[in-house]
N, C-alpha and C. Protein backbone atom coordinates (compact mmCIF):
# COMPACT_ATOMS: atom_id res chain seq x y z
N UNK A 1 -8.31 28.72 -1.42
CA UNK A 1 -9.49 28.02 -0.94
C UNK A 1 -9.47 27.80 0.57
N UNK A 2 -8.41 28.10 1.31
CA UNK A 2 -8.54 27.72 2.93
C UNK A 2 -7.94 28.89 3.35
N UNK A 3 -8.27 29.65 4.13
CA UNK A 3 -8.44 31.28 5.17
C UNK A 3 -7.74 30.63 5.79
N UNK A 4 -6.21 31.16 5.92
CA UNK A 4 -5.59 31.50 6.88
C UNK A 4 -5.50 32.75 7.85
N UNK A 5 -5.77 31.88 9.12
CA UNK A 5 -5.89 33.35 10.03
C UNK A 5 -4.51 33.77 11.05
N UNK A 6 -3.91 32.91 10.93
CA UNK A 6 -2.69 33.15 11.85
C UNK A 6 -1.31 31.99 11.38
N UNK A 7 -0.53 32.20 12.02
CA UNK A 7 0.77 31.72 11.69
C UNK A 7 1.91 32.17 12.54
N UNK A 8 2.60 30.44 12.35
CA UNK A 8 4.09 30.88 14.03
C UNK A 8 5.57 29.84 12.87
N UNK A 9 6.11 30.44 12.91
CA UNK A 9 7.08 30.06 12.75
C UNK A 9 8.08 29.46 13.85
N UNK A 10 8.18 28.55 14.73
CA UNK A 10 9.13 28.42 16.03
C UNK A 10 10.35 27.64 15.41
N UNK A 11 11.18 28.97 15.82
CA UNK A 11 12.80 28.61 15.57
C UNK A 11 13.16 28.11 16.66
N UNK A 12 13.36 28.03 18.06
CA UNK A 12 14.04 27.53 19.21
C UNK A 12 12.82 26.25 19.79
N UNK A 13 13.62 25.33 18.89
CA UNK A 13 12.75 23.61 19.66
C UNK A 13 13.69 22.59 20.31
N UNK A 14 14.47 23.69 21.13
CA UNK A 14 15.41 22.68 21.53
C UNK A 14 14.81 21.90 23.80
N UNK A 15 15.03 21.07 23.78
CA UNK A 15 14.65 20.41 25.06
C UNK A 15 15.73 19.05 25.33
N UNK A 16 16.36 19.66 26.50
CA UNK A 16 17.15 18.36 26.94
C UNK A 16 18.97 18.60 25.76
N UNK A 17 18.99 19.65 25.37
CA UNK A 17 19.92 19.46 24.65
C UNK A 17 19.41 18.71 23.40
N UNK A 18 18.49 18.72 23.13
CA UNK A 18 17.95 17.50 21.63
C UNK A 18 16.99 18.81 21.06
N UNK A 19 17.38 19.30 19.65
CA UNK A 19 16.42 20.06 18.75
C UNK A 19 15.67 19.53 17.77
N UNK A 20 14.82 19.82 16.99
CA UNK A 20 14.05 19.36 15.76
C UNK A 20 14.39 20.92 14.95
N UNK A 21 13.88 20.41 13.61
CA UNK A 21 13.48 21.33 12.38
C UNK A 21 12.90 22.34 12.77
N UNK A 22 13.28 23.40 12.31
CA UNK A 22 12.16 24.83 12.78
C UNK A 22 11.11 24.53 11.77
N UNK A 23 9.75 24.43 12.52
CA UNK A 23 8.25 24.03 12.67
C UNK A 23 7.39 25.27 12.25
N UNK A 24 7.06 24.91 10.89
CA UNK A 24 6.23 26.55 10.93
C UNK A 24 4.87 25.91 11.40
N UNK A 25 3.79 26.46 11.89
CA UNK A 25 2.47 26.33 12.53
C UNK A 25 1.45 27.03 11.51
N UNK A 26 0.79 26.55 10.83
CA UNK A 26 -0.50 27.78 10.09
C UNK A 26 -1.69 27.48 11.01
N UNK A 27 -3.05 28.07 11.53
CA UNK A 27 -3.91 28.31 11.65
C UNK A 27 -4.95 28.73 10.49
N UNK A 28 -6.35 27.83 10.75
CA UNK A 28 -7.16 27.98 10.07
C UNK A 28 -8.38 28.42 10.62
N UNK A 29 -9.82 28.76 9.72
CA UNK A 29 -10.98 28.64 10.45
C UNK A 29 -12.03 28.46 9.28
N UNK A 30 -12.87 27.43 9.48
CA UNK A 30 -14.13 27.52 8.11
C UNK A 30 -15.18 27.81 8.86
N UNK A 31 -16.37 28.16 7.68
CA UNK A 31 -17.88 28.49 8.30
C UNK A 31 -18.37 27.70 7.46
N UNK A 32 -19.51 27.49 9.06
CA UNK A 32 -20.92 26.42 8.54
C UNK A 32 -21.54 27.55 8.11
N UNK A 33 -22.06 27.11 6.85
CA UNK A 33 -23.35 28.29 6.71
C UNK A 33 -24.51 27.72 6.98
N UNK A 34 -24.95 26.28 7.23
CA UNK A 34 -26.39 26.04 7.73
C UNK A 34 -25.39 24.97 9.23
N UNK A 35 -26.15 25.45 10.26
CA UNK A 35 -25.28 24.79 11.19
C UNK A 35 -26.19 23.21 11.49
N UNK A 36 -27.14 23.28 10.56
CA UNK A 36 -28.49 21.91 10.89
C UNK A 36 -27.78 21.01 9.84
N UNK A 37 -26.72 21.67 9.24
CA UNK A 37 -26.05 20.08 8.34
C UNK A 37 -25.13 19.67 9.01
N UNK A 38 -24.50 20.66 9.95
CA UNK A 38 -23.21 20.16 10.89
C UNK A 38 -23.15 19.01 10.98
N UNK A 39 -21.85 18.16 11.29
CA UNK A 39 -21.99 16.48 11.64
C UNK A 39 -21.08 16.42 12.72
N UNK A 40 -21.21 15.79 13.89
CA UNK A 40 -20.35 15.14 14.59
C UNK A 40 -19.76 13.99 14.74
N UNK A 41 -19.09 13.43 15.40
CA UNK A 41 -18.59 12.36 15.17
C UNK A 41 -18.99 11.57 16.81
N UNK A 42 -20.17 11.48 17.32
CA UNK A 42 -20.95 10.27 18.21
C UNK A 42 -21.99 9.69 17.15
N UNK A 43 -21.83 8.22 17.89
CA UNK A 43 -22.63 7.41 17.19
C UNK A 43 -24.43 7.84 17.32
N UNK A 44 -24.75 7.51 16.37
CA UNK A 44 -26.31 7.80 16.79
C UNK A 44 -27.35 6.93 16.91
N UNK A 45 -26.86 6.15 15.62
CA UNK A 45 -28.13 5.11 15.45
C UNK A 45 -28.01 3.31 15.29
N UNK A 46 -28.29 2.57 15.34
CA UNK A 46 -27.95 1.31 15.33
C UNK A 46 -28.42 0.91 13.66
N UNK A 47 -28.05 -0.18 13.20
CA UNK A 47 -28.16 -0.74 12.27
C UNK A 47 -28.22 0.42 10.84
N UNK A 48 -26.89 1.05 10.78
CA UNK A 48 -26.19 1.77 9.85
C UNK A 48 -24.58 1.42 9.22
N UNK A 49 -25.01 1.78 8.05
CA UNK A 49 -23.34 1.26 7.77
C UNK A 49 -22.12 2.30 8.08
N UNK A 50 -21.30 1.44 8.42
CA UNK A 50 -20.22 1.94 8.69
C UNK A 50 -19.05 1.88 7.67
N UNK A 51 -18.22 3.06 7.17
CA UNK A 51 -17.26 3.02 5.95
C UNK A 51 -16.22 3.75 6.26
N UNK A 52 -14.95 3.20 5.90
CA UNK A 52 -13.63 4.05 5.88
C UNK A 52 -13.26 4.48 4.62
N UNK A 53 -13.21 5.75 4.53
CA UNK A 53 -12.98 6.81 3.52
C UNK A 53 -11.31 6.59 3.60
N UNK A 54 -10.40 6.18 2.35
CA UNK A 54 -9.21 6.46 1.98
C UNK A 54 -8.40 5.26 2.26
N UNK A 55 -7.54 5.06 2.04
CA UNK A 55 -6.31 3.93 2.07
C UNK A 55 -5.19 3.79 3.10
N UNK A 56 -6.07 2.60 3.54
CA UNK A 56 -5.09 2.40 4.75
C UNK A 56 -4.04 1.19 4.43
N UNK A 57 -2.79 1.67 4.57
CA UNK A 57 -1.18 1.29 4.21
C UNK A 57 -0.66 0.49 5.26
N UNK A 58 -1.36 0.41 7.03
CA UNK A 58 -0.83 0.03 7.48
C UNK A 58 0.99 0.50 8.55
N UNK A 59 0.81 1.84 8.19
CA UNK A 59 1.69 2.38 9.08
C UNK A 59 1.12 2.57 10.53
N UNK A 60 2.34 0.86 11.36
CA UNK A 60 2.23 1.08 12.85
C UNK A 60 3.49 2.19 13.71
N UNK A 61 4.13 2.15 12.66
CA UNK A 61 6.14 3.09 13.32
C UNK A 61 5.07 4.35 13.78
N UNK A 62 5.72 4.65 15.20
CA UNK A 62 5.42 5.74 15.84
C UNK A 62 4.07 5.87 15.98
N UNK A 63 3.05 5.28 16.47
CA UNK A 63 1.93 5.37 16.76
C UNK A 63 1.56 5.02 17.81
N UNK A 64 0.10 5.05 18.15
CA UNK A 64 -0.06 4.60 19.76
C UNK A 64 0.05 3.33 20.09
N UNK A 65 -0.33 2.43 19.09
CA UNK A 65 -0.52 1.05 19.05
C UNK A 65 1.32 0.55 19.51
N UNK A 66 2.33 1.57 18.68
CA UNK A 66 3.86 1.10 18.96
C UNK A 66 4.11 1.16 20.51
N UNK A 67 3.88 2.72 20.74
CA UNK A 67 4.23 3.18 22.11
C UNK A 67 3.55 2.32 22.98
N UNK A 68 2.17 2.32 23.19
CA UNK A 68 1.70 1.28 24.21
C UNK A 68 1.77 -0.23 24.34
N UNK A 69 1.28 -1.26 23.21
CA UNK A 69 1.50 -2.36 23.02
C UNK A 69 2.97 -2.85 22.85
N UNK A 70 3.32 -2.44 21.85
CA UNK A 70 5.04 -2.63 21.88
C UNK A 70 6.26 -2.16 22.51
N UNK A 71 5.76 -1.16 23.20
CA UNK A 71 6.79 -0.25 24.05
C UNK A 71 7.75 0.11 23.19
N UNK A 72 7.21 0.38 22.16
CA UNK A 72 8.64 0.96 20.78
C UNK A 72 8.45 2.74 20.27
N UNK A 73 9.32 2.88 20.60
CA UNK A 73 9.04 4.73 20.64
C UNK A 73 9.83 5.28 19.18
N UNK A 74 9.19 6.12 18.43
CA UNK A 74 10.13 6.74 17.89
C UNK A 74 9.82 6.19 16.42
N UNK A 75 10.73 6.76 15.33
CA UNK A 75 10.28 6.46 13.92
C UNK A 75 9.66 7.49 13.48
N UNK A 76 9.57 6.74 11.87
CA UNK A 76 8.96 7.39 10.73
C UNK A 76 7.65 7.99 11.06
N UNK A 77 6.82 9.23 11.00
CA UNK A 77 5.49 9.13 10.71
C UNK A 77 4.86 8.89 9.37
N UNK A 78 3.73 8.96 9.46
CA UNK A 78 3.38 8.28 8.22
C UNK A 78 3.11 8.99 7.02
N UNK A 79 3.02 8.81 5.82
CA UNK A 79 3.37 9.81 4.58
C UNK A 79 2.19 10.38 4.11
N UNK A 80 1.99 11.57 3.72
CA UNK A 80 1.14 12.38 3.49
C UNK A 80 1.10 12.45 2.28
N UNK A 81 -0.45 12.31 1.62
CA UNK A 81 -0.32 12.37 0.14
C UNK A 81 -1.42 13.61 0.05
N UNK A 82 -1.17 14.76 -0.29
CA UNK A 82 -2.36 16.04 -0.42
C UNK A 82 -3.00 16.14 -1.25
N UNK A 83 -2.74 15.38 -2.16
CA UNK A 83 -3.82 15.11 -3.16
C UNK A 83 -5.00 14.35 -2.82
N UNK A 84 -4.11 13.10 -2.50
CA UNK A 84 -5.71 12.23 -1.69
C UNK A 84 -6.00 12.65 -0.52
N UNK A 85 -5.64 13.85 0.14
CA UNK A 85 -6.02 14.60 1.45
C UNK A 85 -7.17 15.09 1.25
N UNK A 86 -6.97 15.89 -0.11
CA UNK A 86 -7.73 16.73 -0.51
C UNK A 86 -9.25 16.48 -1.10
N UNK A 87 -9.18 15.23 -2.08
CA UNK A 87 -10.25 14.28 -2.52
C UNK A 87 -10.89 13.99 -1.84
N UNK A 88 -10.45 13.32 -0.30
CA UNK A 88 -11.18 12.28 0.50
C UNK A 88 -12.30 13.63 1.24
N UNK A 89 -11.30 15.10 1.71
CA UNK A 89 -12.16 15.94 2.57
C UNK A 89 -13.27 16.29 1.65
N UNK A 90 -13.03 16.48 0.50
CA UNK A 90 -13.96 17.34 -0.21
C UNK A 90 -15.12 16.40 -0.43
N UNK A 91 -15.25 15.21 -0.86
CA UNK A 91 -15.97 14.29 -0.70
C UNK A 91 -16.27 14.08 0.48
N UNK A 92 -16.04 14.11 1.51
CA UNK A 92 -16.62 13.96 3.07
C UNK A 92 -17.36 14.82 3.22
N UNK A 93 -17.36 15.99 2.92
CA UNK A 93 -18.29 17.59 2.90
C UNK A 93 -19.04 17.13 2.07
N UNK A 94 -18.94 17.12 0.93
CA UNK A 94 -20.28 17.17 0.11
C UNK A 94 -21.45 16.00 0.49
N UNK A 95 -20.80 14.66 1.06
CA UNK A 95 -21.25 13.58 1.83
C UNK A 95 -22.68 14.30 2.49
N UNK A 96 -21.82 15.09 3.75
CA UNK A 96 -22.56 15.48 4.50
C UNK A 96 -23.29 16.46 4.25
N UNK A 97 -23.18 17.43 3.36
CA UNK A 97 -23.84 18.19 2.98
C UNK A 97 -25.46 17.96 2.64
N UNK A 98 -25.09 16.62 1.67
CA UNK A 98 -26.04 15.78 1.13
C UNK A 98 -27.13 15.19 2.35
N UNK A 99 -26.62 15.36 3.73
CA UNK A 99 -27.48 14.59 3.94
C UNK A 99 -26.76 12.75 4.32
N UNK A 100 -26.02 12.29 3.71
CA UNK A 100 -25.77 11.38 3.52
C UNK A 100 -25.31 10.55 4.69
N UNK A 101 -24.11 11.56 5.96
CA UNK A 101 -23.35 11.05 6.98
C UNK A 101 -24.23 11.62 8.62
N UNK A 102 -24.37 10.31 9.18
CA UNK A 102 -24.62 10.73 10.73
C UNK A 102 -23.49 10.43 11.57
N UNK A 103 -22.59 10.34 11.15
CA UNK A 103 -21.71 10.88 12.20
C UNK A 103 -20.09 10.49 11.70
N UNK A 104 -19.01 11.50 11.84
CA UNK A 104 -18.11 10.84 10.95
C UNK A 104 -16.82 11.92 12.00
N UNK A 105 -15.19 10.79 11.89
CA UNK A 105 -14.29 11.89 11.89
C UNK A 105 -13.20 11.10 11.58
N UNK A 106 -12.21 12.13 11.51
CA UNK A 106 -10.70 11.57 10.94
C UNK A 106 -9.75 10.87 11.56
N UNK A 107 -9.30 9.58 11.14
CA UNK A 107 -8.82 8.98 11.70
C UNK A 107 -7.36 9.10 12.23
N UNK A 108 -7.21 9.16 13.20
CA UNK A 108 -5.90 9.41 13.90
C UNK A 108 -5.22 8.61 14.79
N UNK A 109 -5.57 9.38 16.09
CA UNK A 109 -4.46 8.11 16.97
C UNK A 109 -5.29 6.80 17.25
N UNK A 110 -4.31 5.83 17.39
CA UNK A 110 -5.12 4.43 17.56
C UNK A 110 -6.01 3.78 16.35
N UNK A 111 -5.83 4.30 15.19
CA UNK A 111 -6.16 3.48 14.16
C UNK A 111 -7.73 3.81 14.07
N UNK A 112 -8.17 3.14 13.07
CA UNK A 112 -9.82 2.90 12.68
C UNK A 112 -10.72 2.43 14.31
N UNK A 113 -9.99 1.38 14.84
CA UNK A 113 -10.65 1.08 16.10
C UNK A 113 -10.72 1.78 17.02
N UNK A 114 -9.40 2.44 17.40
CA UNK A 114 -9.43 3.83 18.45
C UNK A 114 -10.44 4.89 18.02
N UNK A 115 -10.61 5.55 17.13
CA UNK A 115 -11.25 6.40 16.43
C UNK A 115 -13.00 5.58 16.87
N UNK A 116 -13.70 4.54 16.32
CA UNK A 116 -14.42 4.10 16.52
C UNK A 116 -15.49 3.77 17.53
N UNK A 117 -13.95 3.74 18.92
CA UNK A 117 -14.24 3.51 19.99
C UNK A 117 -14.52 4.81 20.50
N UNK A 118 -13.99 5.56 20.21
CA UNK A 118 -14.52 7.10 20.84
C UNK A 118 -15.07 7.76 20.00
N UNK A 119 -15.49 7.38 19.11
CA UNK A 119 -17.19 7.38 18.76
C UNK A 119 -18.19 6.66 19.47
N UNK A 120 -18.22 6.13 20.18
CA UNK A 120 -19.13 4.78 20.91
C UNK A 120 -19.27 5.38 21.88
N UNK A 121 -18.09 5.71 22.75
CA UNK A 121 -17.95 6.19 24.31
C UNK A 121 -18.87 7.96 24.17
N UNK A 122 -18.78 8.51 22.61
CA UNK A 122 -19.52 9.95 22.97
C UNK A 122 -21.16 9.50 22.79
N UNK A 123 -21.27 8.36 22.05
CA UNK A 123 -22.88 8.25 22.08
C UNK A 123 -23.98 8.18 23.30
N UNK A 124 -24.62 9.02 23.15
CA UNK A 124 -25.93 9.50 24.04
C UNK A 124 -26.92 8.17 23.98
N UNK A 125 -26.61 7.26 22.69
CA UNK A 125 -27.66 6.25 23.06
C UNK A 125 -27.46 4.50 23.34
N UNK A 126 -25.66 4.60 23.52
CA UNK A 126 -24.96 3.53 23.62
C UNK A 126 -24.85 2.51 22.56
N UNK A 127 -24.23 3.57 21.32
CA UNK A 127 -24.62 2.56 20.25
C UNK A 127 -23.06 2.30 20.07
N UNK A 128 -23.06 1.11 19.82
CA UNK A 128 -21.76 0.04 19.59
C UNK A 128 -21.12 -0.01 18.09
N UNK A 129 -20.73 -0.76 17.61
CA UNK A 129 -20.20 -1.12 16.52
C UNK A 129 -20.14 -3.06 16.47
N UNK A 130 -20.21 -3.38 15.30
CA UNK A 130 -20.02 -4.82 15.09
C UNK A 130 -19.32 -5.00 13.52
N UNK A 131 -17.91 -5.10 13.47
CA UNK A 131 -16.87 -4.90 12.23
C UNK A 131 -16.71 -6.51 11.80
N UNK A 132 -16.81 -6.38 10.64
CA UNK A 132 -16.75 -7.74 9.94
C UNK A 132 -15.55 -7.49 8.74
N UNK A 133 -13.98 -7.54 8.74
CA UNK A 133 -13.04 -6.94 7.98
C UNK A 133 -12.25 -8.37 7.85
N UNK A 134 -12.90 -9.57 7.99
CA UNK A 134 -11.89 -10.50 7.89
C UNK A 134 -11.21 -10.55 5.84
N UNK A 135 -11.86 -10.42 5.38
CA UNK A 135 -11.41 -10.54 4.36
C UNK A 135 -11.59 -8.53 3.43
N UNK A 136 -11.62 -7.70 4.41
CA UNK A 136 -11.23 -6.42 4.18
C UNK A 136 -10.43 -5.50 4.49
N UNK A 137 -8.86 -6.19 4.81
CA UNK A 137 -8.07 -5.86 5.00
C UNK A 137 -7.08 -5.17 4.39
N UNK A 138 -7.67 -4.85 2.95
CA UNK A 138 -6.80 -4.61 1.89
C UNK A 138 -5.07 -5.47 1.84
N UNK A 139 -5.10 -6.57 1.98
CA UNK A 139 -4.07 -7.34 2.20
C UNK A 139 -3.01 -7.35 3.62
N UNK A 140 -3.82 -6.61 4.44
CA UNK A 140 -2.68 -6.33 5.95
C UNK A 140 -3.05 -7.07 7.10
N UNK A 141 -2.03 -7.52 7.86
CA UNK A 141 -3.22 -7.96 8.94
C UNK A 141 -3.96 -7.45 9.72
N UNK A 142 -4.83 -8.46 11.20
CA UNK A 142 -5.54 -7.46 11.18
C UNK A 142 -5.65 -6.40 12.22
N UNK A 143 -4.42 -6.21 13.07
CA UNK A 143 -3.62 -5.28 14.34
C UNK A 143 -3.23 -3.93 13.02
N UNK A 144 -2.42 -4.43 11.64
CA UNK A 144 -2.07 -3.24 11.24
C UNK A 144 -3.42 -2.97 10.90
N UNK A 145 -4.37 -3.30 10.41
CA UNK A 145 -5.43 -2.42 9.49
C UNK A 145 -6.51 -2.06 10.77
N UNK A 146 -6.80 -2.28 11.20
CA UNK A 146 -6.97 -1.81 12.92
C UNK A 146 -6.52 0.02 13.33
N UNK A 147 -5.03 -0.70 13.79
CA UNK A 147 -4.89 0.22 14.82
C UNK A 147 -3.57 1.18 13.66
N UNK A 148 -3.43 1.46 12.61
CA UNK A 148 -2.96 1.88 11.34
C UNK A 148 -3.11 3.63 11.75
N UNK A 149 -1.95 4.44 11.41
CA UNK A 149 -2.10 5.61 11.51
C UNK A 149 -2.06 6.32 10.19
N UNK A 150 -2.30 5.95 9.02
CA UNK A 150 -2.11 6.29 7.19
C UNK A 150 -3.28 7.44 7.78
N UNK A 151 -2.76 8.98 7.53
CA UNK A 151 -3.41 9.78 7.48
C UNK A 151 -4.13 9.92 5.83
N UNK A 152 -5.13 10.94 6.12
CA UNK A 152 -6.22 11.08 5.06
C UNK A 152 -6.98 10.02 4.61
N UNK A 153 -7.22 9.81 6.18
CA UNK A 153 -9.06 8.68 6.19
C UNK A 153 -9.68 9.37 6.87
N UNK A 154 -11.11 8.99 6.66
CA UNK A 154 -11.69 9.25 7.81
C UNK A 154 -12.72 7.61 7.94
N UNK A 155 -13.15 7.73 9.12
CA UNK A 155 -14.53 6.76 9.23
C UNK A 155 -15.44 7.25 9.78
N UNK A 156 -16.44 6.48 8.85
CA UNK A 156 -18.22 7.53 9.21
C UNK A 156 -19.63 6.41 8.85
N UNK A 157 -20.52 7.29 9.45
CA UNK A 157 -21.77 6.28 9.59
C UNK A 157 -22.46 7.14 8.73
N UNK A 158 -24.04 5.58 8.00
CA UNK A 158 -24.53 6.14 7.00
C UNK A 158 -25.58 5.36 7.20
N UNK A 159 -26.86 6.00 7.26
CA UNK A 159 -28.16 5.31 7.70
C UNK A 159 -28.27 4.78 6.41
N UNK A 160 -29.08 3.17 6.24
CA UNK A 160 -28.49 2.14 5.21
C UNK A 160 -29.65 2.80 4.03
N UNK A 161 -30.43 3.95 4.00
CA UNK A 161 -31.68 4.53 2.79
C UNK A 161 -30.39 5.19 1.90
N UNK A 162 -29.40 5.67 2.87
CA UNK A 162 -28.20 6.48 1.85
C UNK A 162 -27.45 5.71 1.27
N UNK A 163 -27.45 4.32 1.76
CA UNK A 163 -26.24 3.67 1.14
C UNK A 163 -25.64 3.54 -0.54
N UNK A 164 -26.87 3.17 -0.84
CA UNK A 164 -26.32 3.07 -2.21
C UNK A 164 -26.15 4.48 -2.90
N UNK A 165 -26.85 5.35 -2.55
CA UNK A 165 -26.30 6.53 -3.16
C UNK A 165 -24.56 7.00 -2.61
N UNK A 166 -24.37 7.23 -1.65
CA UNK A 166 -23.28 7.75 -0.76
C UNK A 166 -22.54 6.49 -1.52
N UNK A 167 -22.20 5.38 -1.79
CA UNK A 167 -21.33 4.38 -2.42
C UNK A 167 -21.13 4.51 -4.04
N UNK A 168 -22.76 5.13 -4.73
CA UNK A 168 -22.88 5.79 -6.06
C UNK A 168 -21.66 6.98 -6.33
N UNK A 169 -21.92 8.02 -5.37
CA UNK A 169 -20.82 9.19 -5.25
C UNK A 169 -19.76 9.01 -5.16
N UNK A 170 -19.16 8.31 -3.97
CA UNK A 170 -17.39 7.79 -3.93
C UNK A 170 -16.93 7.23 -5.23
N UNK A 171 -18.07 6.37 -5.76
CA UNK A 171 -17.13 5.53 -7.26
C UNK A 171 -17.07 6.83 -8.34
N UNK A 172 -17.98 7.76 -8.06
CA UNK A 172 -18.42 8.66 -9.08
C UNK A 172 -16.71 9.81 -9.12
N UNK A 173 -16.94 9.88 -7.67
CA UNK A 173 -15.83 10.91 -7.47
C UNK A 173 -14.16 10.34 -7.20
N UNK A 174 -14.36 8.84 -7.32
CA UNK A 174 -12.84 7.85 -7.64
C UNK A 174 -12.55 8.32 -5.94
N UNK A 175 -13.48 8.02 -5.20
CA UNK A 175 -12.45 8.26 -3.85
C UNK A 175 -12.89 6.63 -3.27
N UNK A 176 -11.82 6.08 -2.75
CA UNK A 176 -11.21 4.79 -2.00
C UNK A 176 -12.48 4.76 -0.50
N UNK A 177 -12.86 3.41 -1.05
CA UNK A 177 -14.01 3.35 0.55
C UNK A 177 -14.13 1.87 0.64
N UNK A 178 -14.38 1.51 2.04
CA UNK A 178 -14.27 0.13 2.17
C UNK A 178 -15.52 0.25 3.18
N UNK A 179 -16.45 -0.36 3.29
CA UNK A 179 -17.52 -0.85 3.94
C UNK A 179 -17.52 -2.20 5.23
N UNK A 180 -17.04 -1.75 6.31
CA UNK A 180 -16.56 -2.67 7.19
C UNK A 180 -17.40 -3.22 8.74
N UNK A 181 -18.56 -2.40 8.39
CA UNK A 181 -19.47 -3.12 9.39
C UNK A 181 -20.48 -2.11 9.79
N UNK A 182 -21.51 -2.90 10.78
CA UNK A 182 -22.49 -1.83 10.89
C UNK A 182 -22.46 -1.20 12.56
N UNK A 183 -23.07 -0.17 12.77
CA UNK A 183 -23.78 0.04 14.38
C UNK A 183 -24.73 -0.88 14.85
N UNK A 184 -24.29 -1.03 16.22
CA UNK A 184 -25.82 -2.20 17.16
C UNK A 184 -25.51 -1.37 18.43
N UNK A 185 -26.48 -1.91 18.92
CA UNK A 185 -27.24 -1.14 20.00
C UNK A 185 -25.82 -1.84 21.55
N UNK A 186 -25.30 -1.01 21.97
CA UNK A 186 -24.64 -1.71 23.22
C UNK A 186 -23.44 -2.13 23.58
N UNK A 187 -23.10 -2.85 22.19
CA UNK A 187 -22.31 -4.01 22.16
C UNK A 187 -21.00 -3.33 21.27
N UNK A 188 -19.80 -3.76 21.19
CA UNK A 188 -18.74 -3.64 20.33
C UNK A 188 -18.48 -5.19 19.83
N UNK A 189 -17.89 -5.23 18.54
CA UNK A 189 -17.70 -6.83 17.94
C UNK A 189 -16.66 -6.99 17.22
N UNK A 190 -15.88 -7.55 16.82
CA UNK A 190 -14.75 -7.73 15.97
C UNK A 190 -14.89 -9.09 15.12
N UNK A 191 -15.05 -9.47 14.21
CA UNK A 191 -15.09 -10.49 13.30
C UNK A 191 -16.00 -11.72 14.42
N UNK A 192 -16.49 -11.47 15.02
CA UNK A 192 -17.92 -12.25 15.79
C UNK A 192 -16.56 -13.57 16.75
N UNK A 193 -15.27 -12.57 16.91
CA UNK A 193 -14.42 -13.50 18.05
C UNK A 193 -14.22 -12.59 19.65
N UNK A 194 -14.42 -10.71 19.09
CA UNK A 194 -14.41 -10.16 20.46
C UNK A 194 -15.40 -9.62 20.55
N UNK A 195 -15.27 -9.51 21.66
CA UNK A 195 -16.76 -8.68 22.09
C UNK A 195 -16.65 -7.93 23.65
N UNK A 196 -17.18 -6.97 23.91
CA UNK A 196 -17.02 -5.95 24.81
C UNK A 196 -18.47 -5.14 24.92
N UNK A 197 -18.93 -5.24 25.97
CA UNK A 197 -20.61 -3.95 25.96
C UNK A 197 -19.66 -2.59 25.90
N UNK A 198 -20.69 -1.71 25.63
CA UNK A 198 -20.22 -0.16 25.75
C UNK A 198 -20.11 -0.06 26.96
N UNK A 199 -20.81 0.11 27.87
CA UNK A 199 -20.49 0.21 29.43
C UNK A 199 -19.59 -0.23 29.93
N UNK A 200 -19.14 -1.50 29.21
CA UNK A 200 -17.76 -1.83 30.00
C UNK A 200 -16.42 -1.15 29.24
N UNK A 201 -16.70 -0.76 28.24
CA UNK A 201 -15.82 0.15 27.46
C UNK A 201 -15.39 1.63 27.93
N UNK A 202 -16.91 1.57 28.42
CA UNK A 202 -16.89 3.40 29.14
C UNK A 202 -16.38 3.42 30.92
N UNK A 203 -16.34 2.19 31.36
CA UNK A 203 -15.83 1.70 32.80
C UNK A 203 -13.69 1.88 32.52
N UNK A 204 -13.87 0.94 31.80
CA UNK A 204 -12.46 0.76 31.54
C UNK A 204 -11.11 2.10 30.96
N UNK A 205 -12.45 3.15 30.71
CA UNK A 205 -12.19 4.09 29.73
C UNK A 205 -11.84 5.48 30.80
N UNK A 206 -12.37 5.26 31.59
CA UNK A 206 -12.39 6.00 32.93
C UNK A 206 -11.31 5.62 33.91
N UNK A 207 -11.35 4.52 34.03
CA UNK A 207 -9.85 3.72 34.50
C UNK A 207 -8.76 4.29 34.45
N UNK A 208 -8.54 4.36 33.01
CA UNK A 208 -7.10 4.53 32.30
C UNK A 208 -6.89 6.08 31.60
N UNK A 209 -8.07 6.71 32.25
CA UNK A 209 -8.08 8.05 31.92
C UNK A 209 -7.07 8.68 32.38
């Protein structure tokens, strides 16, 4: 089911006298066949819901949140389950297929909020976010469920006419979704204690570029 187009095997990863595991590399490539369903991941519209696709565990070891905030380098990465890799993508496609997602991508470095935030900073119409997760934390606090690197999530926006269907499908198809706030026009929000405009997000963002 996934076209492989290339592949590297690198045996010599040695630097500084320090080696790792020989690293095999695969390469992939898929086709859109209608490129008008394509989805990106900038915000588009204000007053849409916002949802994280998959289970977040709360792994901070070795992430950006360690390296920068904590100055702690190094560690475990976080555990890969390909089964629920596999569930969450295939359900994210058909999502969008449907119609269902305006704008969505996979969560990686810097957690749900990093991810979020550069969704904000690509929007053309300065649309923000306002997250209300005080009691949707799935039991973690709220720096790990934040800034969390548990691969096979993604987070994505859903103009609120789809909602109940797109929430119909996930229970339908047993895939893990948590509903954690909506888009507004400008502004970024965190449980209605932080707050930040986009512009000053996109100032600061340039800064530290």
């Amino acid at each position: 089911d996934f076209p492989i187009v290339s592949g590297n095997a690198s045996l010599s990863n040695q630097t500084n006298e320090r080696c790792i595991k020989p690293t095999p590399a695969i390469g992939g490539v898929g086709v859109i066949k209608d490129t008008l369903k394509a989805c990106n991941y900038k915000l588009k519209n204000e007053e849409e819901f916002i949802f994280v696709i998959g289970a977040t565990k709360g792994h901070l070891e070795n992430t950006l949140y360690a390296n920068v905030v904590e100055k702690h380098f190094g560690g475990l990465v976080p555990e890969v389950n390909f089964k629920e890799e596999l569930l969450n993508s295939k359900f994210i496609r058909e999502a969008i297929l449907n119609g269902f997602v305006s704008a969505c991508a996979a969560v990686l470095d810097a957690g749900i909020i990093g991810k979020l935030c550069k969704m904000s900073l690509a929007s053309n119409q300065n649309i923000g976010f306002a997250l209300n997760v005080e009691e949707k934390t799935e039991g973690l606090s709220l720096i790990q469920y934040l800034f969390a690197e548990d691969s096979g999530r993604f987070v994505l926006t859903v103009p609120k006419e789809f909602g109940a269907k797109f929430i119909e499908m996930a229970i339908d198809q047993g895939v893990l979704y948590n509903h954690i706030g909506f888009t507004i026009k400008d502004e970024i929000g965190i449980n209605s204690r932080f707050k930040i405009s986009v512009e000053e997000l996109r100032k600061l963002n340039k800064v530290n570029a």
